[in-house]
PDB file of N, CA and C in Angstrom:
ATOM      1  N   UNK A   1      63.597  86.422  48.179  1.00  0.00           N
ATOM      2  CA  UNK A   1      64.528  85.854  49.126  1.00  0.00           C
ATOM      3  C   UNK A   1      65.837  85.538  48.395  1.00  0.00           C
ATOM      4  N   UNK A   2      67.181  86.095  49.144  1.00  0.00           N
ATOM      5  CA  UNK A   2      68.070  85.915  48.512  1.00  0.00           C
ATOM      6  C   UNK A   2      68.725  84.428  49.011  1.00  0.00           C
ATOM      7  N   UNK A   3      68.606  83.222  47.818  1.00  0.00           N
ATOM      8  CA  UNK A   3      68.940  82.253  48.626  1.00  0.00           C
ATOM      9  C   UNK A   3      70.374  81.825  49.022  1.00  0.00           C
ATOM     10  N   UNK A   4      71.880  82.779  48.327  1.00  0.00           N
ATOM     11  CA  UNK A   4      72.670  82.618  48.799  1.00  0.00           C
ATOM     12  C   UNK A   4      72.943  82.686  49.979  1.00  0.00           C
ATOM     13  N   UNK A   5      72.109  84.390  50.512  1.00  0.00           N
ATOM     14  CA  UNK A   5      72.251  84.774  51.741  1.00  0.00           C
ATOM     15  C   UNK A   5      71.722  83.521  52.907  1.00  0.00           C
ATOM     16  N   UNK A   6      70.853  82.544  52.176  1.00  0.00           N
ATOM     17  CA  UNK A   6      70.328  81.648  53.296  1.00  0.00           C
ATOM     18  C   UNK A   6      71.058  80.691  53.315  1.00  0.00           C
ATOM     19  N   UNK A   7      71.943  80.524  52.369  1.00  0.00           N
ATOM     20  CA  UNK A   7      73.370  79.383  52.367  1.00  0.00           C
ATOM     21  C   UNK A   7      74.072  79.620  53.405  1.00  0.00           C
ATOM     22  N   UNK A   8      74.761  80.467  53.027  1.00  0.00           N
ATOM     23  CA  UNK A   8      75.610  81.145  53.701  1.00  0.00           C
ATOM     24  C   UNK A   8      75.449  81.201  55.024  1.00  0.00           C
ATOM     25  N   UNK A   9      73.994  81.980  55.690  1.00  0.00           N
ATOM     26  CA  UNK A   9      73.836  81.906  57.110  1.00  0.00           C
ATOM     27  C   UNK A   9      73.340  80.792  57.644  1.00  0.00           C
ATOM     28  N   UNK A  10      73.054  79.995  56.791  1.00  0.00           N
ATOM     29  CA  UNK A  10      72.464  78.263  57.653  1.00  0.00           C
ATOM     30  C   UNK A  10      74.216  77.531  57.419  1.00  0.00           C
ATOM     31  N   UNK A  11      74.675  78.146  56.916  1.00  0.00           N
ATOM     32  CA  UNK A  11      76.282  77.544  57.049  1.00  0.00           C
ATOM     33  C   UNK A  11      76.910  78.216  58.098  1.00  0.00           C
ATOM     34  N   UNK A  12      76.961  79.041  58.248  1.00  0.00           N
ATOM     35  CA  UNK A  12      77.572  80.168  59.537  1.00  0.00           C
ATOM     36  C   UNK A  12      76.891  79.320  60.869  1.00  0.00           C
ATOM     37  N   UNK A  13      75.189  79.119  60.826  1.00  0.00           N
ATOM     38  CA  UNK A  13      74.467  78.670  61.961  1.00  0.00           C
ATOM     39  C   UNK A  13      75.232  77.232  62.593  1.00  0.00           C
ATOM     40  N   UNK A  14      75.177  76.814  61.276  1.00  0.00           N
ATOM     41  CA  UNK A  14      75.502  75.233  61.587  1.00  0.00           C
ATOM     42  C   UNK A  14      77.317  74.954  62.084  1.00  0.00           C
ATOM     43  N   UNK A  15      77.886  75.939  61.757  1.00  0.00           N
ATOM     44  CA  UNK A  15      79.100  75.880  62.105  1.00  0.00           C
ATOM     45  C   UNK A  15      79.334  76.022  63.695  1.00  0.00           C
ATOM     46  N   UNK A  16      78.593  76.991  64.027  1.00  0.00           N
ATOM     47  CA  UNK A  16      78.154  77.659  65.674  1.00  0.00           C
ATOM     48  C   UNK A  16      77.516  76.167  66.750  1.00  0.00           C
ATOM     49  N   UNK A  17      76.304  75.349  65.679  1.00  0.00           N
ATOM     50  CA  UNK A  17      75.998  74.605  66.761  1.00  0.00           C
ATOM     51  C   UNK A  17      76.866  73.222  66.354  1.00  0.00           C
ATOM     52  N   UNK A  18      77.088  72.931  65.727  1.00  0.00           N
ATOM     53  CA  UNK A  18      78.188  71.930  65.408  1.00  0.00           C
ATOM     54  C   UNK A  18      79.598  71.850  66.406  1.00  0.00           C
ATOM     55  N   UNK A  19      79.671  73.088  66.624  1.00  0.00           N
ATOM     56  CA  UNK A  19      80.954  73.308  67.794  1.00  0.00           C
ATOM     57  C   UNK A  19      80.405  73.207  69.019  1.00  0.00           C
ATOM     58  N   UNK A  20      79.241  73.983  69.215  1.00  0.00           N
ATOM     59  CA  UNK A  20      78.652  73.571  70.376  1.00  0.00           C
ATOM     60  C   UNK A  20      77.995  72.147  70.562  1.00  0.00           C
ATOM     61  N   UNK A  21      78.101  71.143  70.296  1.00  0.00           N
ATOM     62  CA  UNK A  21      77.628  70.273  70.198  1.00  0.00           C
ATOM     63  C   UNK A  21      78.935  69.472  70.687  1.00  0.00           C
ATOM     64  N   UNK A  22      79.930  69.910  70.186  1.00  0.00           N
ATOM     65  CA  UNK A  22      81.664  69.201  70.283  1.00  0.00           C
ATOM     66  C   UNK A  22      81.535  69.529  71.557  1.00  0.00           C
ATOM     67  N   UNK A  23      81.250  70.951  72.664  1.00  0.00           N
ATOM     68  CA  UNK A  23      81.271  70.930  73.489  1.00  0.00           C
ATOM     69  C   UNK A  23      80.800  70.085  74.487  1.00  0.00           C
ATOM     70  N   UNK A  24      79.584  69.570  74.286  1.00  0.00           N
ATOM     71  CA  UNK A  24      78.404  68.752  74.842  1.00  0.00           C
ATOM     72  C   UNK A  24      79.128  67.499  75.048  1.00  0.00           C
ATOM     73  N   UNK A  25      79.653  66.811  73.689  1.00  0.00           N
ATOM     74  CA  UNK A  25      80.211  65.559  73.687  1.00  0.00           C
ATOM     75  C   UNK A  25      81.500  65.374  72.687  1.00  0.00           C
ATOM     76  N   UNK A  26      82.397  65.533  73.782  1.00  0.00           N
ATOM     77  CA  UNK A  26      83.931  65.786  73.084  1.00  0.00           C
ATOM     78  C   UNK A  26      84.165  64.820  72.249  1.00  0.00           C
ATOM     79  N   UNK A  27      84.320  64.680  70.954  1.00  0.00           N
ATOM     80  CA  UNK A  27      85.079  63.564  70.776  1.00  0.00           C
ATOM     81  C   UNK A  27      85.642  63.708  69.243  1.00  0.00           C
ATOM     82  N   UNK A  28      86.759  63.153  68.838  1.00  0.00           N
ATOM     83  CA  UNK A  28      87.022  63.593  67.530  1.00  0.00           C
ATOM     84  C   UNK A  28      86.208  63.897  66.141  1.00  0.00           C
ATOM     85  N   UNK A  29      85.141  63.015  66.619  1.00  0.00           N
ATOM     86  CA  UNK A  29      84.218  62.863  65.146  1.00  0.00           C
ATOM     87  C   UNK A  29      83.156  64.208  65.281  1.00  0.00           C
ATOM     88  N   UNK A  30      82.769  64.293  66.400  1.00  0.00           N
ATOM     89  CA  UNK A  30      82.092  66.032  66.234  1.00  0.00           C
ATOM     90  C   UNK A  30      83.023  66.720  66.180  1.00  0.00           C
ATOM     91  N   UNK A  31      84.298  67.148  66.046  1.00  0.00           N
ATOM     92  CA  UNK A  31      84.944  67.820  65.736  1.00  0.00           C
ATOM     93  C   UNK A  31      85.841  67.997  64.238  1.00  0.00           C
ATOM     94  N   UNK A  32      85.322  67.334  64.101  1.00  0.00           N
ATOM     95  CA  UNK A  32      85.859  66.682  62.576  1.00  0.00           C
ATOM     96  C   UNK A  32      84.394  67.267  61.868  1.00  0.00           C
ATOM     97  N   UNK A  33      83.841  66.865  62.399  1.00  0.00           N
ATOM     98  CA  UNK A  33      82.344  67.526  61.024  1.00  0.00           C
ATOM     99  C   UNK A  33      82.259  69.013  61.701  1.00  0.00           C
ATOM    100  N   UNK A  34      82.481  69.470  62.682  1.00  0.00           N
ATOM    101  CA  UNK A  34      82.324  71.001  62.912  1.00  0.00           C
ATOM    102  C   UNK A  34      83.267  71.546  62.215  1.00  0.00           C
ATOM    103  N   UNK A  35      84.784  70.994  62.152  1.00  0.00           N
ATOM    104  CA  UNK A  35      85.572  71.781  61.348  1.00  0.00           C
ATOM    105  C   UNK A  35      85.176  71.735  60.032  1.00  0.00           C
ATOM    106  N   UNK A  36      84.820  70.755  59.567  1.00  0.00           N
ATOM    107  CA  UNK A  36      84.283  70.480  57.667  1.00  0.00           C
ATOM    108  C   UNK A  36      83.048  71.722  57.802  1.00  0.00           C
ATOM    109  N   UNK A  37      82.657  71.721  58.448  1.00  0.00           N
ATOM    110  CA  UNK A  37      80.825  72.828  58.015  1.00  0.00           C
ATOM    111  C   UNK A  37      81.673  73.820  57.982  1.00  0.00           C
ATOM    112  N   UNK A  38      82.853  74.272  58.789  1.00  0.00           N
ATOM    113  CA  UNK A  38      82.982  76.018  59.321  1.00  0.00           C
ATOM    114  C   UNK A  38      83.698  76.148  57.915  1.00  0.00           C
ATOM    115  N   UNK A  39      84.647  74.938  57.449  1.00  0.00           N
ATOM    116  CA  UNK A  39      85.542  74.993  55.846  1.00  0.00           C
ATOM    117  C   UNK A  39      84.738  75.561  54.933  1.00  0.00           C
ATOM    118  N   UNK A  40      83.527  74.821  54.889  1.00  0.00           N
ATOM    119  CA  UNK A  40      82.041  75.230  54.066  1.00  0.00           C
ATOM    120  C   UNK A  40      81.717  76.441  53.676  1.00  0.00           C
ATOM    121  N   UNK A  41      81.500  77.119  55.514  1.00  0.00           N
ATOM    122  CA  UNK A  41      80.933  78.463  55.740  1.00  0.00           C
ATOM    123  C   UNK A  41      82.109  79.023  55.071  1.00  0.00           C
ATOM    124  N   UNK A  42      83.282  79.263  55.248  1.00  0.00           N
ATOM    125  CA  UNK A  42      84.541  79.946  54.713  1.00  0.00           C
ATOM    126  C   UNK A  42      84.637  80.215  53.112  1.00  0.00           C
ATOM    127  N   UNK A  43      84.347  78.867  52.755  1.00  0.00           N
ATOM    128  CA  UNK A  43      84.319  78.743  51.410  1.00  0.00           C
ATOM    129  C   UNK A  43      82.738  79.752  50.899  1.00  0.00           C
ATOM    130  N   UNK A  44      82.301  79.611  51.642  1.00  0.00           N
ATOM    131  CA  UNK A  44      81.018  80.178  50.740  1.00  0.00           C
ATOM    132  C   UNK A  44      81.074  81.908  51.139  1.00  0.00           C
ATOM    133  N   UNK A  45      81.756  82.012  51.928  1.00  0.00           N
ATOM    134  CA  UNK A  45      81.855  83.511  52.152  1.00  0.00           C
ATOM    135  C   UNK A  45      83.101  84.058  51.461  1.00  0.00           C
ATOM    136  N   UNK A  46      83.185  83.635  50.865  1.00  0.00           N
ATOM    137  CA  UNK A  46      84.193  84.126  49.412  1.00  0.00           C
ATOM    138  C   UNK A  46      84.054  84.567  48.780  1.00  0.00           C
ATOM    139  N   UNK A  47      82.737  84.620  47.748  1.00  0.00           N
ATOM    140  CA  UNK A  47      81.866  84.813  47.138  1.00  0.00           C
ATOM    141  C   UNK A  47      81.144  86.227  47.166  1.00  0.00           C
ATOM    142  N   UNK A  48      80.854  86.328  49.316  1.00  0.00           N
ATOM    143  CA  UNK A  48      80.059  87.023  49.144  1.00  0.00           C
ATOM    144  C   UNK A  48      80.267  88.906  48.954  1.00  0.00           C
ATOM    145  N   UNK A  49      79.865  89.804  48.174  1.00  0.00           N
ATOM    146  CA  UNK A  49      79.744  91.319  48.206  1.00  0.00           C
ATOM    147  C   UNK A  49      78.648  91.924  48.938  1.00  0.00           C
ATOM    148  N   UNK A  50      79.097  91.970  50.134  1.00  0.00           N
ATOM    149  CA  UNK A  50      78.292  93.116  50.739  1.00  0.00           C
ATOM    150  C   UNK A  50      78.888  93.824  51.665  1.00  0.00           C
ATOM    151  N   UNK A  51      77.928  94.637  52.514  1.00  0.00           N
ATOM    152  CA  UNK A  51      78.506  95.660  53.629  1.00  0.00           C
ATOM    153  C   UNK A  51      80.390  95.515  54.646  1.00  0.00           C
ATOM    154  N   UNK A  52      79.961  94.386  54.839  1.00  0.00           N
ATOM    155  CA  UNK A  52      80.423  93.478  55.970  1.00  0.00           C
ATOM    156  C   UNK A  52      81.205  91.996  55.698  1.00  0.00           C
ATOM    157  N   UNK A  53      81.387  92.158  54.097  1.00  0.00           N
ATOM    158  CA  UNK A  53      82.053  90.638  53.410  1.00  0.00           C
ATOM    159  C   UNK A  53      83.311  90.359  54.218  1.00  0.00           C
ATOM    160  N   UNK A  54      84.396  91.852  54.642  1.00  0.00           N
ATOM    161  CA  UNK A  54      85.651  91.359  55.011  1.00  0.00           C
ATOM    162  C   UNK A  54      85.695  91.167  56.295  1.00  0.00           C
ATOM    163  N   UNK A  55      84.796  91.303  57.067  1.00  0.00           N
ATOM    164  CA  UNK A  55      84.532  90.919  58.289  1.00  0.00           C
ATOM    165  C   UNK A  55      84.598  89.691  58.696  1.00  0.00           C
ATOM    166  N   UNK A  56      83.279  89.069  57.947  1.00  0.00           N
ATOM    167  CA  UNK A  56      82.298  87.616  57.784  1.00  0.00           C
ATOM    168  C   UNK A  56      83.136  86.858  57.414  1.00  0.00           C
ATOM    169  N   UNK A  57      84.371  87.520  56.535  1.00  0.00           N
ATOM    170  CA  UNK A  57      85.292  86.115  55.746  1.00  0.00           C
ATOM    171  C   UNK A  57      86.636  86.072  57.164  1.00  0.00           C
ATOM    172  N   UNK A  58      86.610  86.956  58.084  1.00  0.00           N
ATOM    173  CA  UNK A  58      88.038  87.290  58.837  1.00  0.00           C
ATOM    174  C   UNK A  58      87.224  86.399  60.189  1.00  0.00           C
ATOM    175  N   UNK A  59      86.449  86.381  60.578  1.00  0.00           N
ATOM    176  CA  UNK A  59      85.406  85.784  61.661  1.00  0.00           C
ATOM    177  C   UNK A  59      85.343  84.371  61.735  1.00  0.00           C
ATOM    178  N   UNK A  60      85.186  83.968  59.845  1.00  0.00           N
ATOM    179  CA  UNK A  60      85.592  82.484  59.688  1.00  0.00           C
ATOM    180  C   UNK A  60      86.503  81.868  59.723  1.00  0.00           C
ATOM    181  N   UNK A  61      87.258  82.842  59.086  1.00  0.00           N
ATOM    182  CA  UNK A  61      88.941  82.028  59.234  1.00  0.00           C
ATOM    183  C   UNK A  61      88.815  81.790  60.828  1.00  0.00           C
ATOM    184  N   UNK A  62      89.114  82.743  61.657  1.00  0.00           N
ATOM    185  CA  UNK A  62      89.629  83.030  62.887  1.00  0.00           C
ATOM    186  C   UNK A  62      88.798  81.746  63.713  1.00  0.00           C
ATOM    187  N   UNK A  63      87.335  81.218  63.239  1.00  0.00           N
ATOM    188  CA  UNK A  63      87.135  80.152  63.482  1.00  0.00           C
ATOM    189  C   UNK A  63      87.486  78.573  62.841  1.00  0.00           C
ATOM    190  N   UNK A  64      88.305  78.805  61.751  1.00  0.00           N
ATOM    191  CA  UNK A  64      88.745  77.914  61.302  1.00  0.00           C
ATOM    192  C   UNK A  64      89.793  77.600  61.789  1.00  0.00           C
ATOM    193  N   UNK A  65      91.096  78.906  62.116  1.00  0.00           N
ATOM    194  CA  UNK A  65      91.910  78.503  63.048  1.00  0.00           C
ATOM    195  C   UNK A  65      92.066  78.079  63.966  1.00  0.00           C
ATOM    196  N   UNK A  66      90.996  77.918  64.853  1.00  0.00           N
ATOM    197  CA  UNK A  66      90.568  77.154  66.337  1.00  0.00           C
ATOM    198  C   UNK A  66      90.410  76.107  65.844  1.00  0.00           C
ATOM    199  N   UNK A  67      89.310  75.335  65.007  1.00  0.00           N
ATOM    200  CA  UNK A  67      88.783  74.251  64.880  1.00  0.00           C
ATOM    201  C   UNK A  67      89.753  73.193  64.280  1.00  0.00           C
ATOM    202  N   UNK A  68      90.734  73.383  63.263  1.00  0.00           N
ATOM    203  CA  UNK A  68      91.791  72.866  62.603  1.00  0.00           C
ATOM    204  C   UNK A  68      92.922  72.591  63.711  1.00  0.00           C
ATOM    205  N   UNK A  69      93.123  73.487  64.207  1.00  0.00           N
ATOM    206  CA  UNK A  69      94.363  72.643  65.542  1.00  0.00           C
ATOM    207  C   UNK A  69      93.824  72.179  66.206  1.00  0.00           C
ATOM    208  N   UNK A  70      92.397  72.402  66.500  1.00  0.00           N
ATOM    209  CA  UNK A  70      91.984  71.701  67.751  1.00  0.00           C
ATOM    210  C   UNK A  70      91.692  70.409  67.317  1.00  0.00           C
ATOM    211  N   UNK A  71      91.058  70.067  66.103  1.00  0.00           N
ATOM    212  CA  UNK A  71      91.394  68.333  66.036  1.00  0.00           C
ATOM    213  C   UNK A  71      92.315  67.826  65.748  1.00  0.00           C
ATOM    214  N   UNK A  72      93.461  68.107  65.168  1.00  0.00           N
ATOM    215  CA  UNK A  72      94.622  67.345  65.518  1.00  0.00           C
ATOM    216  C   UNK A  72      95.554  67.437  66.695  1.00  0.00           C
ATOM    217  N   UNK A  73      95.159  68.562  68.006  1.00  0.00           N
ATOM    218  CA  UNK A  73      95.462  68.318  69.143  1.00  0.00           C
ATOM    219  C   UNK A  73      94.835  67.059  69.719  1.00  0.00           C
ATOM    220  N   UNK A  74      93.403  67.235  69.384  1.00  0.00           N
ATOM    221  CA  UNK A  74      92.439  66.231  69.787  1.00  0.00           C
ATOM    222  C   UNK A  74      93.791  64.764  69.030  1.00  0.00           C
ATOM    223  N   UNK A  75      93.204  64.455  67.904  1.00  0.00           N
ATOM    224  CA  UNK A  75      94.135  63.444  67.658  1.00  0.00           C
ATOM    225  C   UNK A  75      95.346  63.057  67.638  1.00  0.00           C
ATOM    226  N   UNK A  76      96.232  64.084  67.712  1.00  0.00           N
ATOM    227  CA  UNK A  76      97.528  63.113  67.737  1.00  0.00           C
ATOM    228  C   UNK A  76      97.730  63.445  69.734  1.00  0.00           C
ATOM    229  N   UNK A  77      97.485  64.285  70.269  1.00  0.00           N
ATOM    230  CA  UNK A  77      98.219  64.276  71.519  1.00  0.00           C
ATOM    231  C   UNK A  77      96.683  64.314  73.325  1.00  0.00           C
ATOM    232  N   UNK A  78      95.911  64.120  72.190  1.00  0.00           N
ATOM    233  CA  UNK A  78      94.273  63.945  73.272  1.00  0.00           C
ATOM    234  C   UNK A  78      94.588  64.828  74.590  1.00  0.00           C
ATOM    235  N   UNK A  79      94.923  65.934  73.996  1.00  0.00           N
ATOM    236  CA  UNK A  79      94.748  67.173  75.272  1.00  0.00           C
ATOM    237  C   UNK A  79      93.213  68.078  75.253  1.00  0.00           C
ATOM    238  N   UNK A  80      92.471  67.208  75.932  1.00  0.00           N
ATOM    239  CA  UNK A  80      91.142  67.266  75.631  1.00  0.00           C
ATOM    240  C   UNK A  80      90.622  69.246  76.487  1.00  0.00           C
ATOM    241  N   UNK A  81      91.652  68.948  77.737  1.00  0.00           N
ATOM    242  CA  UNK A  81      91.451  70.886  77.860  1.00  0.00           C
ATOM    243  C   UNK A  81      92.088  71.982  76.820  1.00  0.00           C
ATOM    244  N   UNK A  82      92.754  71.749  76.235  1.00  0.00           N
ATOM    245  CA  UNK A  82      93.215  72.398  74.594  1.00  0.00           C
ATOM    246  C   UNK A  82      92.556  72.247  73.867  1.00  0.00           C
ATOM    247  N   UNK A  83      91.917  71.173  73.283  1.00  0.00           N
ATOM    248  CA  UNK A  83      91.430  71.415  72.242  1.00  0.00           C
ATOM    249  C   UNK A  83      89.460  71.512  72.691  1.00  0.00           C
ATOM    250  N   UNK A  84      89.045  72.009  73.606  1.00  0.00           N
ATOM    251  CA  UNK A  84      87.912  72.668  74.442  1.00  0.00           C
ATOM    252  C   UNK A  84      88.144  73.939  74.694  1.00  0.00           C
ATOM    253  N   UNK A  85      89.802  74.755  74.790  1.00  0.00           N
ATOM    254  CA  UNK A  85      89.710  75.816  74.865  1.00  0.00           C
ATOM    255  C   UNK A  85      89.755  76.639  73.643  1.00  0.00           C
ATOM    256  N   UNK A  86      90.218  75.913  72.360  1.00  0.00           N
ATOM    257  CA  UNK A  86      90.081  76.344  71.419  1.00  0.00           C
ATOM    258  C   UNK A  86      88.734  76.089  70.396  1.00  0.00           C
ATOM    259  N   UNK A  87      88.098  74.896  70.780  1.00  0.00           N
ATOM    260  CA  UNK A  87      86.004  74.921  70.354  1.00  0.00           C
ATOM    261  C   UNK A  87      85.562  76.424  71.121  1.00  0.00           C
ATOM    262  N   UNK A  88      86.250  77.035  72.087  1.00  0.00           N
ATOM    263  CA  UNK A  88      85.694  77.864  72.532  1.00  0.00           C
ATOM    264  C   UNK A  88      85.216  79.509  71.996  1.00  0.00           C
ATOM    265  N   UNK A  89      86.959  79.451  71.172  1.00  0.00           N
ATOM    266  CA  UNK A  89      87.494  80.437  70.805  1.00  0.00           C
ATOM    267  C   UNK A  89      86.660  80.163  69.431  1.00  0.00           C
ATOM    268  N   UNK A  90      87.067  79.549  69.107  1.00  0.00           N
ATOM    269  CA  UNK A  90      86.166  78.813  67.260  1.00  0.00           C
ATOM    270  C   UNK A  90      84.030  79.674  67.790  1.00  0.00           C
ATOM    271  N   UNK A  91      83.715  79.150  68.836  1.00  0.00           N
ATOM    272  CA  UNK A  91      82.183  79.857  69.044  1.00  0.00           C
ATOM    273  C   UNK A  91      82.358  81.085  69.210  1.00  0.00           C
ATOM    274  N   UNK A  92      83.310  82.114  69.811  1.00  0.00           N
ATOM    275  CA  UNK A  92      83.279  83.277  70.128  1.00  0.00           C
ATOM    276  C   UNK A  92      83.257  83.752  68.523  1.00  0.00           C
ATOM    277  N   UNK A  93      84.182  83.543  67.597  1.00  0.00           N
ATOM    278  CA  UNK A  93      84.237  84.250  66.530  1.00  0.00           C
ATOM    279  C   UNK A  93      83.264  83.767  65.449  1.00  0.00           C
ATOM    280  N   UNK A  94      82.608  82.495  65.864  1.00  0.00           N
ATOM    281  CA  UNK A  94      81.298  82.232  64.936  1.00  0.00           C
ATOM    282  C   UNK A  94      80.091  82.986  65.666  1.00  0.00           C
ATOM    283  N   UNK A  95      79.726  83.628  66.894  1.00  0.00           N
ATOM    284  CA  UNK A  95      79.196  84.387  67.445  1.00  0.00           C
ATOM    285  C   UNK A  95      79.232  85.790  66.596  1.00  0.00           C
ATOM    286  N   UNK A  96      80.660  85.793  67.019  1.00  0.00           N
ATOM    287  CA  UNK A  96      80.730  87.493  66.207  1.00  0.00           C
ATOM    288  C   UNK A  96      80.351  87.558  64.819  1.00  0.00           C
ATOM    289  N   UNK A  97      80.503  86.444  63.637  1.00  0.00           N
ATOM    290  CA  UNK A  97      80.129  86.207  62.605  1.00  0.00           C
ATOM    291  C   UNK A  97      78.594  86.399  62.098  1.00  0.00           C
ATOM    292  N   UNK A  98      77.892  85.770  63.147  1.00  0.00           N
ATOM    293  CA  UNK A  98      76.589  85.852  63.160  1.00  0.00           C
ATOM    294  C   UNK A  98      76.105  87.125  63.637  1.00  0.00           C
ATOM    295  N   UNK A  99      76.291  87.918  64.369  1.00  0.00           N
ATOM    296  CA  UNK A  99      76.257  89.435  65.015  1.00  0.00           C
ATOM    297  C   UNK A  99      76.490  89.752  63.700  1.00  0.00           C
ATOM    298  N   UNK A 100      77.665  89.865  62.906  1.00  0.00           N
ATOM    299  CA  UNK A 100      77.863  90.452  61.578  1.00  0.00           C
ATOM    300  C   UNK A 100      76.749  90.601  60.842  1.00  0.00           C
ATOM    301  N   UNK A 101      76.654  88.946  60.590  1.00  0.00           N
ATOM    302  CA  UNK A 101      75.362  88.501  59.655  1.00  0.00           C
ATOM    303  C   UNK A 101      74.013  89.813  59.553  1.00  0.00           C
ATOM    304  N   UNK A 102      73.798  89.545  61.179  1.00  0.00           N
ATOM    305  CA  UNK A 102      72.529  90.268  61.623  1.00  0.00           C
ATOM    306  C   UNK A 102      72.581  91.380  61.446  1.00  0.00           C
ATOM    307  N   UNK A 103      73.622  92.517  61.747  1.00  0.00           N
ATOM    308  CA  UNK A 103      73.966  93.386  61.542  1.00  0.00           C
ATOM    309  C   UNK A 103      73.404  93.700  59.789  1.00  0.00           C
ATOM    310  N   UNK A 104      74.472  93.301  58.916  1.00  0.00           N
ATOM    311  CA  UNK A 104      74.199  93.475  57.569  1.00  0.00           C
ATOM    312  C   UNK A 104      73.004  92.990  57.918  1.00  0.00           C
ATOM    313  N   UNK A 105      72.307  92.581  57.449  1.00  0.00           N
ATOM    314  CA  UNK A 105      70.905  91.850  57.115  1.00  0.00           C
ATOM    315  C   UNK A 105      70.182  93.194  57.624  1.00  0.00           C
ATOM    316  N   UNK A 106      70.063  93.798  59.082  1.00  0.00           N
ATOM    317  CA  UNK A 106      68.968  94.853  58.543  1.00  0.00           C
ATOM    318  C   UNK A 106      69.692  96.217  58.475  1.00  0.00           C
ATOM    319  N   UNK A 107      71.193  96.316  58.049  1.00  0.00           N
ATOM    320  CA  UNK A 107      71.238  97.472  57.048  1.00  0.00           C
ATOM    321  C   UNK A 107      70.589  97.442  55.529  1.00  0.00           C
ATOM    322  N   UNK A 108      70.748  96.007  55.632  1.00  0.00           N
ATOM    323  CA  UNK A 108      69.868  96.022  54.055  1.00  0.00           C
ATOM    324  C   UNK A 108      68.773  96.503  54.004  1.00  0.00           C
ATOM    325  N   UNK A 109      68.051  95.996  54.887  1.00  0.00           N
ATOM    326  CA  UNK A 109      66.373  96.061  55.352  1.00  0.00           C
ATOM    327  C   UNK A 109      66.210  97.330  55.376  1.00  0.00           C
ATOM    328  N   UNK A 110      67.207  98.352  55.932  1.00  0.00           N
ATOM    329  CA  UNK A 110      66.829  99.828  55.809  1.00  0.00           C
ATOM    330  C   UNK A 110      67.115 100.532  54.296  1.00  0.00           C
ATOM    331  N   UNK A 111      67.803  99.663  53.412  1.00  0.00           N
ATOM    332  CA  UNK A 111      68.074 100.487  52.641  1.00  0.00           C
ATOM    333  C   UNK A 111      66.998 100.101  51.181  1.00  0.00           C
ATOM    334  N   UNK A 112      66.409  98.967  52.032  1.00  0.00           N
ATOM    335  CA  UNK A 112      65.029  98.472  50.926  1.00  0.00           C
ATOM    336  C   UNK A 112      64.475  99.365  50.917  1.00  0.00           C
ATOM    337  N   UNK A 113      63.840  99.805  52.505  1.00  0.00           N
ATOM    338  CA  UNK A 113      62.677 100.614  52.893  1.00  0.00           C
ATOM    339  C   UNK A 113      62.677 102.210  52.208  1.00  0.00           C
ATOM    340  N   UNK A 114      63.949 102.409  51.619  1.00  0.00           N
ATOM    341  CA  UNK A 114      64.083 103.567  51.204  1.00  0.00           C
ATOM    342  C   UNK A 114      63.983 104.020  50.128  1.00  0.00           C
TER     343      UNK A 114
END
């Protein structure tokens, strides 16, 4: 078991329900630790060499860019439908991130088998 790879995707995971969770119950402080995990996931996909690295690292940003304006929309100007439409945008591209994930994961798997 490669345990970076399980860093990495329990960081990707947790970034996904961490936002969804902001959805559930808006409020600055779940949004504040969803943006810190997705920083995490970003940071740790820096690192990574495989199939699909420039993808996985372009997926995070693109969710980092949602999550970072959206709490200081949240805090300085509490436009709570802005910064919900951008938790939104932040899950779509941690979605696609994870599709990535999965993706690589069983190209690998085929290229064990071989």
């Amino acid at each position: 078991m490669d345990w970076g790879k399980v860093t990495y995707i329990f960081f990707s995971l947790m970034s996904l329900t961490t936002t969804a969770g902001f959805l559930y119950e808006p409020n600055a402080i779940a949004l504040f630790i969803a943006a810190g995990v997705n920083v995490i996931s970003t940071i740790l996909k820096l690192g990574v060499k495989n199939l699909l690295a420039a993808e996985l690292l372009a997926s995070s940003l693109v969710a980092d860019l949602h999550l970072i304006p959206a709490f200081m929309v949240l805090t300085f100007t509490d436009n709570l439908a802005l910064t919900i439409s951008l938790a939104i945008g932040a899950i779509v591209a941690n979605i696609f991130s994870i599709a990535l994930a999965l993706i690589e994961s069983a190209k690998s798997q085929d290229k064990e088998d071989f």
